[in-house]
N, C-alpha and C. Protein backbone atom coordinates (compact mmCIF):
# COMPACT_ATOMS: atom_id res chain seq x y z
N UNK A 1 -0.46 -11.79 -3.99
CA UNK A 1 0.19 -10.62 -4.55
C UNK A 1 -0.67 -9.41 -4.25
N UNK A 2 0.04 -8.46 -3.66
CA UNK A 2 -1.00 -6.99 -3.43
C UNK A 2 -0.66 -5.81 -4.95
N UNK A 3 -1.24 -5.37 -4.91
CA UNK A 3 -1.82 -4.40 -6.24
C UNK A 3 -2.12 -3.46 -5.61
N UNK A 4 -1.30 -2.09 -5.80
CA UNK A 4 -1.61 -0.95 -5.63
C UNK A 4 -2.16 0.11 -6.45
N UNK A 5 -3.52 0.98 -6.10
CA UNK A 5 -3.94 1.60 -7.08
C UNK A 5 -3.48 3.56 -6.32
N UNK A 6 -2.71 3.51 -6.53
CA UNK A 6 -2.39 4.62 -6.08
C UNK A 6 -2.73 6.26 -6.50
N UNK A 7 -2.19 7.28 -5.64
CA UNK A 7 -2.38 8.50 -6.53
C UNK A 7 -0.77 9.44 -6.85
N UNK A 8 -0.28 8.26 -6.84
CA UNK A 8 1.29 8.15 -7.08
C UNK A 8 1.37 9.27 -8.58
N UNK A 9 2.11 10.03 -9.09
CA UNK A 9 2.07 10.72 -10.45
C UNK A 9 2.88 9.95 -11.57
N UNK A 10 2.36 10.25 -12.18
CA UNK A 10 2.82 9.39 -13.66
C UNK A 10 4.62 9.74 -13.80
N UNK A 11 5.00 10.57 -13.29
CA UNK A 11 6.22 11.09 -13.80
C UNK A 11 7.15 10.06 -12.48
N UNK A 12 7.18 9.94 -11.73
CA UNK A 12 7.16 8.57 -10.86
C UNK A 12 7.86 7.27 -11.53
N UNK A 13 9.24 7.15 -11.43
CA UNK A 13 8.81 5.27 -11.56
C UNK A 13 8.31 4.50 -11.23
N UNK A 14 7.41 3.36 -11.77
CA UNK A 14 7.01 2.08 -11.59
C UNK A 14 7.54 1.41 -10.46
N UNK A 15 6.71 1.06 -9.23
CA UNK A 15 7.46 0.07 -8.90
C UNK A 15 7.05 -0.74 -8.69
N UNK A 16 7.63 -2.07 -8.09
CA UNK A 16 7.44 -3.43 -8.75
C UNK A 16 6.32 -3.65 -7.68
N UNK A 17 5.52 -4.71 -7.75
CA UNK A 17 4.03 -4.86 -6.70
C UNK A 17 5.13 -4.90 -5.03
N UNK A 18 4.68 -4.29 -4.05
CA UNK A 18 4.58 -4.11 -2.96
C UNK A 18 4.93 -5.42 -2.31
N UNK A 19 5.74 -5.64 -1.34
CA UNK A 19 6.25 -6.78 -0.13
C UNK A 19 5.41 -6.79 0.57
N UNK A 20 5.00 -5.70 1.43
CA UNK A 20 3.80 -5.60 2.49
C UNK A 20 3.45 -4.04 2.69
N UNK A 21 1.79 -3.95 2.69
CA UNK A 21 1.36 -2.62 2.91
C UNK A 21 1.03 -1.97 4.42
N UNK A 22 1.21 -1.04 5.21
CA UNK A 22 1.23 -0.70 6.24
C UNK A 22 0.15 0.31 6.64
N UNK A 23 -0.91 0.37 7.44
CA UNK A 23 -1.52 0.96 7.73
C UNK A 23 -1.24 1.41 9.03
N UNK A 24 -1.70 2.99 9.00
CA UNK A 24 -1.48 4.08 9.79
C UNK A 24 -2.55 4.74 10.19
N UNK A 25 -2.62 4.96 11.90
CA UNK A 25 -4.14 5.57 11.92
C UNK A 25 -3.52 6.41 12.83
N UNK A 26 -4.04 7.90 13.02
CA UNK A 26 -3.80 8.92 14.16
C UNK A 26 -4.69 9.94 14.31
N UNK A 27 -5.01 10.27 15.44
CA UNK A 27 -6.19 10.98 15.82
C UNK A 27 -5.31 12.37 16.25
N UNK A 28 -6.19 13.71 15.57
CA UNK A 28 -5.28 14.84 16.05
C UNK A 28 -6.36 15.57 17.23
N UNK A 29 -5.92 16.38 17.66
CA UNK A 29 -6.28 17.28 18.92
C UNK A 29 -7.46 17.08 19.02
N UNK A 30 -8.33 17.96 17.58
CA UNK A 30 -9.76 17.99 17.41
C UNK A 30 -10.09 16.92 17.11
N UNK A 31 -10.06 15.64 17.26
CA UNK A 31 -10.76 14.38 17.57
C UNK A 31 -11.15 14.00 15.89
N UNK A 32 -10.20 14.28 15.04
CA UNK A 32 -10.59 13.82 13.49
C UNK A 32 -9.37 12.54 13.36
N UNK A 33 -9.66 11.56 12.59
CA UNK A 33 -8.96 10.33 13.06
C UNK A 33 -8.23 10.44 10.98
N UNK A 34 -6.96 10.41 10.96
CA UNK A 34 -6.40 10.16 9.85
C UNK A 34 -5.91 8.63 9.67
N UNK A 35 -6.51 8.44 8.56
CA UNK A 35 -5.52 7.20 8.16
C UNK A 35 -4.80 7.33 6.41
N UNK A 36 -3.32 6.08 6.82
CA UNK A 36 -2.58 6.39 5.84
C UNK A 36 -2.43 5.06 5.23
N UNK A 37 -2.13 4.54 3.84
CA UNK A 37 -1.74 3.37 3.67
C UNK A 37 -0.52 3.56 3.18
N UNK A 38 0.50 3.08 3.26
CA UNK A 38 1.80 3.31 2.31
C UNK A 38 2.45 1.24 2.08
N UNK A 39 2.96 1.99 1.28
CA UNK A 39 3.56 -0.26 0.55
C UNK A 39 4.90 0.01 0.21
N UNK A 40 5.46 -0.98 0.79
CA UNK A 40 6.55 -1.27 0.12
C UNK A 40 6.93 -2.21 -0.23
N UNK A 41 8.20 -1.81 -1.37
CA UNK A 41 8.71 -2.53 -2.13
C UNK A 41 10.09 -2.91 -2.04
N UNK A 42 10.71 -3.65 -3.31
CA UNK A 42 12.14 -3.59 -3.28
C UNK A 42 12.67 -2.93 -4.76
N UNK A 43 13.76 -1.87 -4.26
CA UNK A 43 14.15 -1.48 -5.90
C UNK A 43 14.52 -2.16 -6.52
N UNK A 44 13.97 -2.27 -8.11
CA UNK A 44 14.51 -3.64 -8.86
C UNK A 44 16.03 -3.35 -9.17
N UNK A 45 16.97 -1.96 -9.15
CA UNK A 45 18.04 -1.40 -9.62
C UNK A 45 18.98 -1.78 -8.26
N UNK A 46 18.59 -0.72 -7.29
CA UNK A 46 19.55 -0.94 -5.68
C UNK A 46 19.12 -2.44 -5.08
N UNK A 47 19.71 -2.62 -3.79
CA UNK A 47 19.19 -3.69 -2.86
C UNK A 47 19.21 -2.82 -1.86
N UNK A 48 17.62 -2.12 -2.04
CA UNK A 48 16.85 -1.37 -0.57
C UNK A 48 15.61 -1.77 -0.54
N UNK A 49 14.79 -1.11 0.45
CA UNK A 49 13.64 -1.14 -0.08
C UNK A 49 12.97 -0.13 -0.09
N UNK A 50 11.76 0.03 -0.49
CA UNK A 50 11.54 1.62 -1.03
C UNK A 50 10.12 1.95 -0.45
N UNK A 51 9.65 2.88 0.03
CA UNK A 51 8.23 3.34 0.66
C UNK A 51 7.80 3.94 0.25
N UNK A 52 6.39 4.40 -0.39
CA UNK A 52 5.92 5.12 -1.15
C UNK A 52 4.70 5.18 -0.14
N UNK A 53 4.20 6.62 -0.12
CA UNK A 53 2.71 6.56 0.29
C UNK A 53 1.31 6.30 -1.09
N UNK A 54 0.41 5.39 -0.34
CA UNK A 54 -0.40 5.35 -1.36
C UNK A 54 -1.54 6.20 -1.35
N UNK A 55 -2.15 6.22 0.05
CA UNK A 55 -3.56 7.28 0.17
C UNK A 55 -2.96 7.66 1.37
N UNK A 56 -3.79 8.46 1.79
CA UNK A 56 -4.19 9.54 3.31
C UNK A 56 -5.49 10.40 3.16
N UNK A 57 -5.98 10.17 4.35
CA UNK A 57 -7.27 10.96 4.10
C UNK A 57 -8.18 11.02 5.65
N UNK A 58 -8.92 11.69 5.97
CA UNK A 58 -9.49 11.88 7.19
C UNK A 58 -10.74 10.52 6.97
N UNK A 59 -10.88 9.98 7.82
CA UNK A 59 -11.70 9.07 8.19
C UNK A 59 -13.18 9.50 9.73
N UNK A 60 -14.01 9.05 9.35
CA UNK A 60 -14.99 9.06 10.47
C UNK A 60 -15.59 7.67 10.80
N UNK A 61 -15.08 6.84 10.34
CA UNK A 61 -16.01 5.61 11.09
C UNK A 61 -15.34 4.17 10.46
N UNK A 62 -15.29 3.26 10.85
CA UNK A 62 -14.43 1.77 10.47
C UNK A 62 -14.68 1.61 8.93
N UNK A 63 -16.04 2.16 8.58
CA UNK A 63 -16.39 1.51 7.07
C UNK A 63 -16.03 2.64 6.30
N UNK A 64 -15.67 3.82 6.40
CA UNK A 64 -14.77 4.86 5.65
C UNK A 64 -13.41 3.96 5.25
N UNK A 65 -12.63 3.36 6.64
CA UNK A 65 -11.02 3.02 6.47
C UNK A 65 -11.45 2.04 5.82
N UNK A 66 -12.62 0.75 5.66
CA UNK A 66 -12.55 -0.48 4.72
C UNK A 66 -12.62 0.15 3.34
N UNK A 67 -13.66 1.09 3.60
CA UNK A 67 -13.87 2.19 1.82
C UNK A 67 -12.39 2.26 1.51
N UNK A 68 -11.45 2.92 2.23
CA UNK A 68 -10.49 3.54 1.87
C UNK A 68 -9.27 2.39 1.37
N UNK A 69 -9.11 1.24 2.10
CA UNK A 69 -8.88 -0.22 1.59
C UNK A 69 -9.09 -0.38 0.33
N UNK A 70 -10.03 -0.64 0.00
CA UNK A 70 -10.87 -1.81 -0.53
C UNK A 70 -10.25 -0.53 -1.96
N UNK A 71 -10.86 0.52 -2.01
CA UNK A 71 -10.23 1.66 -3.13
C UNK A 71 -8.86 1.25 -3.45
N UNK A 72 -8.20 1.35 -2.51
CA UNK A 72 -6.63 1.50 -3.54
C UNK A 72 -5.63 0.09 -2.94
N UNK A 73 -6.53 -0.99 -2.54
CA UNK A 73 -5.36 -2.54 -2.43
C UNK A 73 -6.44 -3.04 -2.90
N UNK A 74 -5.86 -4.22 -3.62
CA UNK A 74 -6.33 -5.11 -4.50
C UNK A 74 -5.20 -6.49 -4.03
N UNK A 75 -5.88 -7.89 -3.48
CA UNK A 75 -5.45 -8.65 -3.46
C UNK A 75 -5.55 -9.08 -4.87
N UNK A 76 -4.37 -10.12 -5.14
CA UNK A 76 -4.65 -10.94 -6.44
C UNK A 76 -3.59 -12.49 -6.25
N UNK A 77 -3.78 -12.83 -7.65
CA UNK A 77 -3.12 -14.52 -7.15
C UNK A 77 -1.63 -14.47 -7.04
N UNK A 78 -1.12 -15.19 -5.81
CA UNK A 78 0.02 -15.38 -5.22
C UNK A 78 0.96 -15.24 -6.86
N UNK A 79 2.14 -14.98 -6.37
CA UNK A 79 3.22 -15.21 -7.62
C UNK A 79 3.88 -16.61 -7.73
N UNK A 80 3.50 -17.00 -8.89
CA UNK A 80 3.88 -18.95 -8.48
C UNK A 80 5.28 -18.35 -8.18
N UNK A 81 5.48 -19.69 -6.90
CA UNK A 81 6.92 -20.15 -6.46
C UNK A 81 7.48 -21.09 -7.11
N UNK A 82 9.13 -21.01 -7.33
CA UNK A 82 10.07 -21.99 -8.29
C UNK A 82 9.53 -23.71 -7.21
N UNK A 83 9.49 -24.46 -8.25
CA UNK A 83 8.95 -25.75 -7.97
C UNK A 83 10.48 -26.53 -7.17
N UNK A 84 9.72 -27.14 -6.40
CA UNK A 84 11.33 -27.71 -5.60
C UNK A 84 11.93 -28.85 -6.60
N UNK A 85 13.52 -28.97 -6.63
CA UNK A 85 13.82 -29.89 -6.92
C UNK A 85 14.00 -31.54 -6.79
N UNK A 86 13.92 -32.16 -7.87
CA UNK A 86 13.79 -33.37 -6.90
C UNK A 86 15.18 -34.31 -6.85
C-alpha cells in the first residue's frame, strides 16, 4: 500500500491511498533538473481515476530526488486480499 504525505490543502477531499505513483523528471534550458511526483487514485463516488500532484521541486543530484521520495511516499503493508474460495 503507498501513503501519500502530501502538500495537498486541507480544503481538498480525501482521497483514498493511491493505485500507482508517477515520477517526473525534466531539465529546463538553464540546466536545473525538476522533478514531480503525482499518485493516483480511484474516486470512491465516480468510476475514474483521479491525479493529484504531490510534490515538485528543483533537484541537483540523485540523493535530493531519493530525499524528495523518501519525504512524501511511504510504503506500508499490502491491503489483505479476499481469501479464495474453496
Amino acid at each position: 500500500m503507498l501513503d501519500i504525505a502530501s502538500r495537498v490543502s486541507a480544503a481538498l477531499p480525501h482521497y483514498p491511498s493511491p493505485e500507482f505513483v508517477r515520477l517526473s523528471l525534466s531539465q529546463s534550458a538553464d540546466g536545473r533538473v525538476f522533478a514531480s511526483i503525482t499518485a493516483t487514485s480511484v474516486d470512491p463516488e465516480e468510476p475514474e481515476l483521479i491525479d493529484f500532484e504531490v510534490v515538485e521541486g528543483v533537484i541537483t543530484s540523485i540523493d535530493d530526488l531519493v530525499a524528495l521520495i523518501r519525504a512524501h511516499v511511504r510504503i506500508g503493508e499490502p491491503a489483505s486480499l479476499p481469501q479464495q474460495l474453496s
